[in-house]
C-alpha atoms as a PDB file:
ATOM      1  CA  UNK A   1      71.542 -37.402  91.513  1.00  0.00           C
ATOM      2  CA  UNK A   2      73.851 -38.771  89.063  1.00  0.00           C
ATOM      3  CA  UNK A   3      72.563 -39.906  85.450  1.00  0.00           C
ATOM      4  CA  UNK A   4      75.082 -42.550  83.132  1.00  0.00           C
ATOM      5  CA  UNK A   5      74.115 -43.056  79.671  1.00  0.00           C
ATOM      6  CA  UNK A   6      74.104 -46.724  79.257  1.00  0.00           C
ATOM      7  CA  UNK A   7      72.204 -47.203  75.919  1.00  0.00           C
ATOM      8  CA  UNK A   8      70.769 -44.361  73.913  1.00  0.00           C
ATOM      9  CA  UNK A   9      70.271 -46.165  70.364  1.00  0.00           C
ATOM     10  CA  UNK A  10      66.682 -45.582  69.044  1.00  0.00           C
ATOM     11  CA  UNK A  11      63.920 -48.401  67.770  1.00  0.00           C
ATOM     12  CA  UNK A  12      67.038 -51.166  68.083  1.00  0.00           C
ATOM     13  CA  UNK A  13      70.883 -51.260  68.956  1.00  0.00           C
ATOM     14  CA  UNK A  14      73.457 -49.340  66.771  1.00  0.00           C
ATOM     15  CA  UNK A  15      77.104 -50.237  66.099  1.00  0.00           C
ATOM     16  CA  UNK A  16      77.931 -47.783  69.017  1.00  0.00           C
ATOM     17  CA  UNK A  17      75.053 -48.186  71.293  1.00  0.00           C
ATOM     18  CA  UNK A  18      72.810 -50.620  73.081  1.00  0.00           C
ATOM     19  CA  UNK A  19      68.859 -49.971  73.199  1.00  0.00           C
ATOM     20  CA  UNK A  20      67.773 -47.274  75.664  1.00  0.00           C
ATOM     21  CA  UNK A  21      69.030 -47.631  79.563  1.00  0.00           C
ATOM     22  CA  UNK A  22      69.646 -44.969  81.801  1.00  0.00           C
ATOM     23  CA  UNK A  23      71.248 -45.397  85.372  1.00  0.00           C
ATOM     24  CA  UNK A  24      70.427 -42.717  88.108  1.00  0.00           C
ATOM     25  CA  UNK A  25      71.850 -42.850  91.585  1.00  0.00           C
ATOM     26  CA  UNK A  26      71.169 -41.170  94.731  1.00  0.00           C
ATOM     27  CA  UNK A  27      72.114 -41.434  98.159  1.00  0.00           C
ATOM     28  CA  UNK A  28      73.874 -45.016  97.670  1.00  0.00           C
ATOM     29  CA  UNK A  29      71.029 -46.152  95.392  1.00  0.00           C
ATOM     30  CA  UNK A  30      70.778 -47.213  91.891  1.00  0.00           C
ATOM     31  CA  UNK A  31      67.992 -47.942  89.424  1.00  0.00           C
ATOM     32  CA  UNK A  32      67.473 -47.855  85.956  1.00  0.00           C
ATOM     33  CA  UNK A  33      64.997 -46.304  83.650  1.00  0.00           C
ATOM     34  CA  UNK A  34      64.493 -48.701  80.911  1.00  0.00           C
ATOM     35  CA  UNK A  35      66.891 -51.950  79.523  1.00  0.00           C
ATOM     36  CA  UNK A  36      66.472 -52.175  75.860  1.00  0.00           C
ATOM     37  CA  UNK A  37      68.773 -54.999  74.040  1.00  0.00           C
ATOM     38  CA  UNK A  38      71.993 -54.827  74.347  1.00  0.00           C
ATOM     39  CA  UNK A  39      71.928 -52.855  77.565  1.00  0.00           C
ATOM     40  CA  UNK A  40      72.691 -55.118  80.304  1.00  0.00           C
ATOM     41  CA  UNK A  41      76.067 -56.119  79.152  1.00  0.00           C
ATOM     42  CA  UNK A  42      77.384 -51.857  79.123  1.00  0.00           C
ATOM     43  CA  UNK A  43      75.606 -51.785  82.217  1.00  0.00           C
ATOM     44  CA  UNK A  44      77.526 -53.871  83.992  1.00  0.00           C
ATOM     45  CA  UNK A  45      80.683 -50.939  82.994  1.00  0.00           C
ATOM     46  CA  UNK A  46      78.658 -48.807  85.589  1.00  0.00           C
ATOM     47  CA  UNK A  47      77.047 -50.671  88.351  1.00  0.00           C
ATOM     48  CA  UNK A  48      76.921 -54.095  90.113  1.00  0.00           C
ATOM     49  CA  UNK A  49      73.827 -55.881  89.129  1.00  0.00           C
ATOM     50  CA  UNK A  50      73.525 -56.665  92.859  1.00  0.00           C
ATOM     51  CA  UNK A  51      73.117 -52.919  93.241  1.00  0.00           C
ATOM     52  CA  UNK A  52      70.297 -52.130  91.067  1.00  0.00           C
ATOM     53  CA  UNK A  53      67.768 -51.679  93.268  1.00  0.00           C
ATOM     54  CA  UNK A  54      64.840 -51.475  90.952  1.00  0.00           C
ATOM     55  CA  UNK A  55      63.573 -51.135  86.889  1.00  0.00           C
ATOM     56  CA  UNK A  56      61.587 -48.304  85.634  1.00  0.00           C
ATOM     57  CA  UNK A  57      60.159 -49.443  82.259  1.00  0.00           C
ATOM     58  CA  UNK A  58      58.450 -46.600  80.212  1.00  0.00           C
ATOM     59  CA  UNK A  59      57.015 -49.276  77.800  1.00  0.00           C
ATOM     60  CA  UNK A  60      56.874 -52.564  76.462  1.00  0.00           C
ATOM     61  CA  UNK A  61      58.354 -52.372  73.313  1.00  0.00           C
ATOM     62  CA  UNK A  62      61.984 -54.765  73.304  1.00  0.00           C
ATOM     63  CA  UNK A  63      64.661 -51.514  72.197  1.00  0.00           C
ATOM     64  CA  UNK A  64      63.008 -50.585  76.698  1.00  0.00           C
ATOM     65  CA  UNK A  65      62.627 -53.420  77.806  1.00  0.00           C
ATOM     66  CA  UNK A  66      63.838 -56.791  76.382  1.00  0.00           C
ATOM     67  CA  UNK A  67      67.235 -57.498  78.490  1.00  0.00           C
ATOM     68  CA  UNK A  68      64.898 -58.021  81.625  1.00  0.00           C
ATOM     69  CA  UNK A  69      65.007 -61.826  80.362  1.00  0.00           C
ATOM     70  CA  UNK A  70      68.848 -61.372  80.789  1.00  0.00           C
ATOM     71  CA  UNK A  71      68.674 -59.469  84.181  1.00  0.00           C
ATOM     72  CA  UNK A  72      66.900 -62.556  85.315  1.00  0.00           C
ATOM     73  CA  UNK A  73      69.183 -65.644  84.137  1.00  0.00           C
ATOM     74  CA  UNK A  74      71.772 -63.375  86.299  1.00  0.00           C
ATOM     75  CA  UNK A  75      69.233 -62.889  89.689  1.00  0.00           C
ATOM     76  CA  UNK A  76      68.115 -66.243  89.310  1.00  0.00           C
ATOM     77  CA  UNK A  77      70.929 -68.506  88.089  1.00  0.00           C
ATOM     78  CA  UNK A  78      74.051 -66.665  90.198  1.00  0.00           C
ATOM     79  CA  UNK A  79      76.511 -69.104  91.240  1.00  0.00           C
ATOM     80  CA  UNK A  80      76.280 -67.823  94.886  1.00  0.00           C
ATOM     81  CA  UNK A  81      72.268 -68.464  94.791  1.00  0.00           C
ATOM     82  CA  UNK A  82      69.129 -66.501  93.840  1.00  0.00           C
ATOM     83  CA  UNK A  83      69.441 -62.745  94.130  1.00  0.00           C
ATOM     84  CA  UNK A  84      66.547 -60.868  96.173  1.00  0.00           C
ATOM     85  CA  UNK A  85      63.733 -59.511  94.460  1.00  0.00           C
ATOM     86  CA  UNK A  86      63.786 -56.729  93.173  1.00  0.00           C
ATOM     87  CA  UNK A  87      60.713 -54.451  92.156  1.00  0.00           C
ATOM     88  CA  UNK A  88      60.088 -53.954  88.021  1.00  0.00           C
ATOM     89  CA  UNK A  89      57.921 -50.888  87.309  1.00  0.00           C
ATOM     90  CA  UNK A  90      55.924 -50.972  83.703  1.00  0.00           C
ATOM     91  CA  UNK A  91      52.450 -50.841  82.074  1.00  0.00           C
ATOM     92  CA  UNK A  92      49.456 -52.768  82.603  1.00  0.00           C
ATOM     93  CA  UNK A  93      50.897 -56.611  81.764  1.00  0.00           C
ATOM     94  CA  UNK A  94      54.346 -56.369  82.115  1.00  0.00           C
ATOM     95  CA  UNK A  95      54.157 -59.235  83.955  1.00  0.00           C
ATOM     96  CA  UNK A  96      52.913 -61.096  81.753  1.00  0.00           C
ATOM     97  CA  UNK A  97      54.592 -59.929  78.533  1.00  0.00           C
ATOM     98  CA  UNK A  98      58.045 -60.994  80.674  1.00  0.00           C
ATOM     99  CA  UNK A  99      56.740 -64.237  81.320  1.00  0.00           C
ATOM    100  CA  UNK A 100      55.724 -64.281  77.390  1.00  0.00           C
ATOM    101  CA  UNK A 101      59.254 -63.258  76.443  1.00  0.00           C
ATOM    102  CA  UNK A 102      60.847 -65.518  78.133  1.00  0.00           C
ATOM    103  CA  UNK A 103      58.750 -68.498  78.505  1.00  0.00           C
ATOM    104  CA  UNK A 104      55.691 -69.558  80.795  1.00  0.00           C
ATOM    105  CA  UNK A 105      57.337 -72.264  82.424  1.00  0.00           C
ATOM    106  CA  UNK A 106      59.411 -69.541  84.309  1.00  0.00           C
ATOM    107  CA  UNK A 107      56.592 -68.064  85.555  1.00  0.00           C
ATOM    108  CA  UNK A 108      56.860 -68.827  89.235  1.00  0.00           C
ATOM    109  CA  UNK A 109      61.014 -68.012  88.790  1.00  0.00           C
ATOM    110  CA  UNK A 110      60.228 -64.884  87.300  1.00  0.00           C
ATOM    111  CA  UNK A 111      57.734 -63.978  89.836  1.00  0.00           C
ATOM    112  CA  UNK A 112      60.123 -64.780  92.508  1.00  0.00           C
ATOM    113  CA  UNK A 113      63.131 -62.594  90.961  1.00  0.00           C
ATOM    114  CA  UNK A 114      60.934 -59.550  90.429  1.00  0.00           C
ATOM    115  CA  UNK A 115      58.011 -57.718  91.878  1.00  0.00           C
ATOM    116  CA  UNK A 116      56.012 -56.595  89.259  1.00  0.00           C
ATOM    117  CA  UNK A 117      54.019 -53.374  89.498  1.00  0.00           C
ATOM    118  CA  UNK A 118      52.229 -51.558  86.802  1.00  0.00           C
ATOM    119  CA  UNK A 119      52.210 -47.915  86.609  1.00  0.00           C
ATOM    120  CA  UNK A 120      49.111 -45.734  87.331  1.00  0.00           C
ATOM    121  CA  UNK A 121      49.425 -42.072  86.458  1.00  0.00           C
ATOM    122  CA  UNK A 122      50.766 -40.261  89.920  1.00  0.00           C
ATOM    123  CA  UNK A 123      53.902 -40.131  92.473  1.00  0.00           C
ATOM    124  CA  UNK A 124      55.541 -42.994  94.377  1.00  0.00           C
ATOM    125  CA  UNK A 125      58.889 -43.314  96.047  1.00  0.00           C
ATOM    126  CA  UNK A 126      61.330 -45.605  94.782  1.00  0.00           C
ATOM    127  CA  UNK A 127      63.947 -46.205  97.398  1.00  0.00           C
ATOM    128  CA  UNK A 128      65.401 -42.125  97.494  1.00  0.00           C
ATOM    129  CA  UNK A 129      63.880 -41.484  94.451  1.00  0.00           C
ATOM    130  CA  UNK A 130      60.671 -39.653  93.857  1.00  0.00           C
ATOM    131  CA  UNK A 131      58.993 -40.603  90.927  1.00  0.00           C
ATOM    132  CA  UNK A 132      55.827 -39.195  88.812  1.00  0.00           C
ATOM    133  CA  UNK A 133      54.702 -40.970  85.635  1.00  0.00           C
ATOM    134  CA  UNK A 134      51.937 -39.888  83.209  1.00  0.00           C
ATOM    135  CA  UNK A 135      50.740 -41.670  80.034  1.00  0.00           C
ATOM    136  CA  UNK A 136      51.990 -39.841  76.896  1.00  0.00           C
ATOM    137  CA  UNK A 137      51.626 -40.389  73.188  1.00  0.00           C
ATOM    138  CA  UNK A 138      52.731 -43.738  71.840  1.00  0.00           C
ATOM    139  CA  UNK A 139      50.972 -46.093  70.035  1.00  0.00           C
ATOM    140  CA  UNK A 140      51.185 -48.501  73.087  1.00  0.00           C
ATOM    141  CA  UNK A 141      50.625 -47.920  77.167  1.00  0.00           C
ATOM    142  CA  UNK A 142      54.093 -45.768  77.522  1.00  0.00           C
ATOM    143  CA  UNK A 143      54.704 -43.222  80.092  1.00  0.00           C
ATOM    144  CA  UNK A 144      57.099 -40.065  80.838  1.00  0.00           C
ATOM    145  CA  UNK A 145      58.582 -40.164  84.188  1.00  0.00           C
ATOM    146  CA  UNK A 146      59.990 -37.281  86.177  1.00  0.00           C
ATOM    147  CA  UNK A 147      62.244 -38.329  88.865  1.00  0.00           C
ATOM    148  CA  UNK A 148      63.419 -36.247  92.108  1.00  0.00           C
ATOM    149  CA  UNK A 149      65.862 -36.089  94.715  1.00  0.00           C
ATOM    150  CA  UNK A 150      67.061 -33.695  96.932  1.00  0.00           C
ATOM    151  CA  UNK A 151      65.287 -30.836  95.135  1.00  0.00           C
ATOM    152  CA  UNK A 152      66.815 -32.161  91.891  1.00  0.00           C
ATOM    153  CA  UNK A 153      64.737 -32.825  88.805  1.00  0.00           C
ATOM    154  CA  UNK A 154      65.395 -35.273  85.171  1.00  0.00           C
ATOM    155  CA  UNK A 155      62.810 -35.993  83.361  1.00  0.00           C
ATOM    156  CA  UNK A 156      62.527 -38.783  80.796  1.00  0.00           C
ATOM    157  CA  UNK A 157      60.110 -38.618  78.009  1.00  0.00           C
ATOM    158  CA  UNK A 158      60.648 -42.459  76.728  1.00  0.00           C
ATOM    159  CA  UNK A 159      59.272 -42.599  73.318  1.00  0.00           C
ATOM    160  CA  UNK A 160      56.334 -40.077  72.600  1.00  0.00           C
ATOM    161  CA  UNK A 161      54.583 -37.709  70.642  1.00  0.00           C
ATOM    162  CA  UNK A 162      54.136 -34.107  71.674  1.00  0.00           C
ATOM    163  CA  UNK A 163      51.673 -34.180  74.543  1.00  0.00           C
ATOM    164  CA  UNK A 164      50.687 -31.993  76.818  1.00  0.00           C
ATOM    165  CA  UNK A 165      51.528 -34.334  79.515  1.00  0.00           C
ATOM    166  CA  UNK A 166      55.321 -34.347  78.910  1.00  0.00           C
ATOM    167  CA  UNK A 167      54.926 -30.596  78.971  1.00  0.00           C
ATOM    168  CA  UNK A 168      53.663 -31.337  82.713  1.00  0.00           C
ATOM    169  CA  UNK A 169      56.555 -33.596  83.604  1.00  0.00           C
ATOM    170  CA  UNK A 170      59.102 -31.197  82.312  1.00  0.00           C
ATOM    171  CA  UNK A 171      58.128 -27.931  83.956  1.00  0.00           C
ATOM    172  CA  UNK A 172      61.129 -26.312  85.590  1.00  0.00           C
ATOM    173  CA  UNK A 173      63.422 -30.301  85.400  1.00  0.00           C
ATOM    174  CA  UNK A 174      66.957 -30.068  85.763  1.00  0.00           C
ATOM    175  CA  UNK A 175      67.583 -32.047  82.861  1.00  0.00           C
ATOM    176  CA  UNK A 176      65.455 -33.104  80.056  1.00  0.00           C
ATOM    177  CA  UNK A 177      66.128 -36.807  78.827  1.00  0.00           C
ATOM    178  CA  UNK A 178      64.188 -36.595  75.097  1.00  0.00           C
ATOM    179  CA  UNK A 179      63.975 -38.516  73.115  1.00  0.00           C
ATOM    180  CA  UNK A 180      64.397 -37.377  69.106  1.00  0.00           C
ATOM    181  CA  UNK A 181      63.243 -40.514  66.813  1.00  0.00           C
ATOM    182  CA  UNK A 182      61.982 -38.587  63.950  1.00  0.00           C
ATOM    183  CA  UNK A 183      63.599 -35.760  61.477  1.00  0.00           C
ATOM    184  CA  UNK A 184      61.872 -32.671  60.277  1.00  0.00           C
ATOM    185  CA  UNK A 185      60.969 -33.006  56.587  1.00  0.00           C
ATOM    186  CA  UNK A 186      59.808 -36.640  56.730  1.00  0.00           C
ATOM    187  CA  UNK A 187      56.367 -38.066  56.784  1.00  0.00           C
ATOM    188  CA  UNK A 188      55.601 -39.854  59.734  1.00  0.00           C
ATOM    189  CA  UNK A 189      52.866 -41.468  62.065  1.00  0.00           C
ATOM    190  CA  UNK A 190      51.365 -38.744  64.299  1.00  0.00           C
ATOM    191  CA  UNK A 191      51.511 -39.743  67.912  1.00  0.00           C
ATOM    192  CA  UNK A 192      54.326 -42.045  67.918  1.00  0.00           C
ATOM    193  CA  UNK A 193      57.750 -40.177  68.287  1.00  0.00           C
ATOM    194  CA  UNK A 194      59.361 -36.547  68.627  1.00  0.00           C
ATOM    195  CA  UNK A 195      61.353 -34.637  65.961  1.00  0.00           C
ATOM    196  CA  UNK A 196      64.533 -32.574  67.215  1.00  0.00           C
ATOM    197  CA  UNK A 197      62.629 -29.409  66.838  1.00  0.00           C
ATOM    198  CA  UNK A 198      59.514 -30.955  69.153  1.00  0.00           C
ATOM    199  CA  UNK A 199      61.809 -31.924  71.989  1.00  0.00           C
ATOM    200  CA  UNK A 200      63.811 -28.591  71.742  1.00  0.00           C
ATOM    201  CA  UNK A 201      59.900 -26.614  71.838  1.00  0.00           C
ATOM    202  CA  UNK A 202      59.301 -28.933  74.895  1.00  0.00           C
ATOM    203  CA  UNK A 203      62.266 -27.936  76.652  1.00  0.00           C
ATOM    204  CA  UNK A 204      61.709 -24.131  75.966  1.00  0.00           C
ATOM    205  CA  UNK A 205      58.487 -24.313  76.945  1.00  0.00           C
ATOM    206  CA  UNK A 206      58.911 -25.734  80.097  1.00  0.00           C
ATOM    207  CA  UNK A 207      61.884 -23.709  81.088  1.00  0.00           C
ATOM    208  CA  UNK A 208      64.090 -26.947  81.505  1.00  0.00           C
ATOM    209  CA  UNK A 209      67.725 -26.174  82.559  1.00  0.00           C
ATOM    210  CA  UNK A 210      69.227 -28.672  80.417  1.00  0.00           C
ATOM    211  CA  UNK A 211      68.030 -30.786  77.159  1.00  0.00           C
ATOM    212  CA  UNK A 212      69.366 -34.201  76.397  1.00  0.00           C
ATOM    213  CA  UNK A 213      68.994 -35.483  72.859  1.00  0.00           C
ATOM    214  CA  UNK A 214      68.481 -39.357  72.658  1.00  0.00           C
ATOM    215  CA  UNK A 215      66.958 -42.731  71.094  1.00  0.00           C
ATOM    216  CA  UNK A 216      67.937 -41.472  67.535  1.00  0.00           C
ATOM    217  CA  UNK A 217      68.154 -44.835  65.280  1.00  0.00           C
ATOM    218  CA  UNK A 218      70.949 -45.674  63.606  1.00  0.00           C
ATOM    219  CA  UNK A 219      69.784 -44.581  60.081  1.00  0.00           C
ATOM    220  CA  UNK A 220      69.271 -40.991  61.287  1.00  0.00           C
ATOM    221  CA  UNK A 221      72.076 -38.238  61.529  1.00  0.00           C
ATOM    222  CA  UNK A 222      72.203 -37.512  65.501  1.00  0.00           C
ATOM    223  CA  UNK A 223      74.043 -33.957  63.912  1.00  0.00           C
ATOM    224  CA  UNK A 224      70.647 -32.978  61.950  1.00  0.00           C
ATOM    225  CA  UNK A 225      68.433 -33.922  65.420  1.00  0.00           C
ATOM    226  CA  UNK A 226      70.835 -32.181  67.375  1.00  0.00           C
ATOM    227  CA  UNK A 227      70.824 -29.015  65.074  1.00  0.00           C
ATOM    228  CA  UNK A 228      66.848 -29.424  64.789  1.00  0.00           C
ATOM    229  CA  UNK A 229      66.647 -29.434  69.137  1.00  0.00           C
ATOM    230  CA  UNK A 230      68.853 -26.127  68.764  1.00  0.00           C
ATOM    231  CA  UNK A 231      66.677 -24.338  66.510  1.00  0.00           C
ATOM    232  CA  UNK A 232      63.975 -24.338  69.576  1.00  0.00           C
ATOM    233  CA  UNK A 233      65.588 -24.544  72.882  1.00  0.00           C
ATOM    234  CA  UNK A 234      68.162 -21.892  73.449  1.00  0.00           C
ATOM    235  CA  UNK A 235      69.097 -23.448  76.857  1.00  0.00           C
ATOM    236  CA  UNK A 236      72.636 -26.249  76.570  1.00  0.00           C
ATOM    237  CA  UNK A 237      71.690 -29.364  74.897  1.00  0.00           C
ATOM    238  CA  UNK A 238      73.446 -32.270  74.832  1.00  0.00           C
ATOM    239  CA  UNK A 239      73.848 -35.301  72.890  1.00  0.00           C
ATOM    240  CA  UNK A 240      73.068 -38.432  74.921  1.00  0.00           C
ATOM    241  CA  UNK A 241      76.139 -41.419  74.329  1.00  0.00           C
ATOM    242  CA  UNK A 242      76.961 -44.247  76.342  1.00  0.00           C
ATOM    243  CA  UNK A 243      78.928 -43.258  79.416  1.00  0.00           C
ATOM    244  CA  UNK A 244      78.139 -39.855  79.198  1.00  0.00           C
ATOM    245  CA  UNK A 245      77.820 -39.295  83.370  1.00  0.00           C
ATOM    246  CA  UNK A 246      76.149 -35.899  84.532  1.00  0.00           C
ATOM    247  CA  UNK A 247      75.765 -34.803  88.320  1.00  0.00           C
ATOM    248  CA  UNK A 248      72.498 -33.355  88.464  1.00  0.00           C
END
């Protein structure tokens, strides 16, 4: 598997980032976990739209999800005709918070662009990709995904509170993708987001091999998150940027 940070800006795009995206590819496919705003543009650096085979959304809230609407003008409106459909994975509704986004007139459009299925707690296969998801702690329906091929393992926390069901997902992963919204120090809603220190304690305790830092917002030092992730996990941690590539 190969992972390319496309967007890694947390809560909304950054002067250096787009919203969180993440493009893995196996065996000649490609998909992407999440497309926050500002993420299909970058994409486009890495991959042919034609070649995204499919959308993993961990939740509904726009810095995940929100450049579907642009994903479609391109699948639907392509000078060369309408693009095959391609499956979106999300929560309960994603269909119709898409169709909400970007109008209900498109309904029947939108329906014919993507294949919308919503998430239940388990393993599928997506194209080469084997995929387990899990609700974890977020003030709205959001899951963790851990993703496999050919006895490789990432695992991608989306936004979330410690839980013991990223704890689950992470056990033994190749990489994990964590996300590190809050700072030590700072009051904050319980259940919502991880601190540098939380995601570092996940990644020790689950014996991860590797611990990438991401969806710090703008007004946060990614130095002070990185630094926090270090004072737990004594493993290599990196700091998640757009382009950043890494054979898994």
């Amino acid at each position: 598997m190969r992972m390319t940070v496309v967007g890694c800006s947390g809560s909304y795009p950054g002067p250096q980032s787009a919203a969180s995206c993440y493009l893995l590819e196996a065996d000649g496919a490609r998909i992407i976990l999440d497309l926050g705003n500002g993420a299909l543009g970058p994409l486009q650096r890495y991959a042919d739209l034609d070649d995204i085979s499919a959308v993993l959304l961990s939740h509904l809230h726009p810095d995940h999800y929100a450049d579907i609407c642009g994903f479609y003008v391109y699948r639907r409106y392509h000078p060369d005709g309408p693009r095959p459909t391609r499956p979106v994975y999300g929560p309960q509704g994603v269909a119709d918070q898409v169709v909400a986004m970007y109008g209900p007139e498109h309904r029947p459009g939108l329906r014919r662009q993507f294949d919308f299925v919503e998430w239940k707690p388990g393993t599928l296969a997506v194209g080469p990709f084997t995929v387990t998801v899990d609700r974890v702690a977020h003030p709205v329906e959001a899951y963790g995904m851990r993703v496999e091929n050919a006895g490789r393992v990432l695992t991608y926390s989306g936004d979330t509170g410690p839980c013991d069901s990223l704890n689950k997902l992470a056990v033994d992963a190749d990489i994990l993708l964590s996300e590190a919204a809050f700072v030590e120090g700072t009051p904050s809603p319980p259940g919502m987001h991880l601190t540098g220190r939380q995601a570092g304690e996940c990644a020790e305790r689950a014996g991860v091999r590797r611990l990438i830092v991401t969806h710090i917002p703008p007004w946060n030092d990614p130095q002070r998150s990185l630094a926090e992730a270090a004072s737990a996990y004594h493993g290599p941690i990196d700091l998640a940027q757009p382009g950043l590539t890494i054979d898994i």
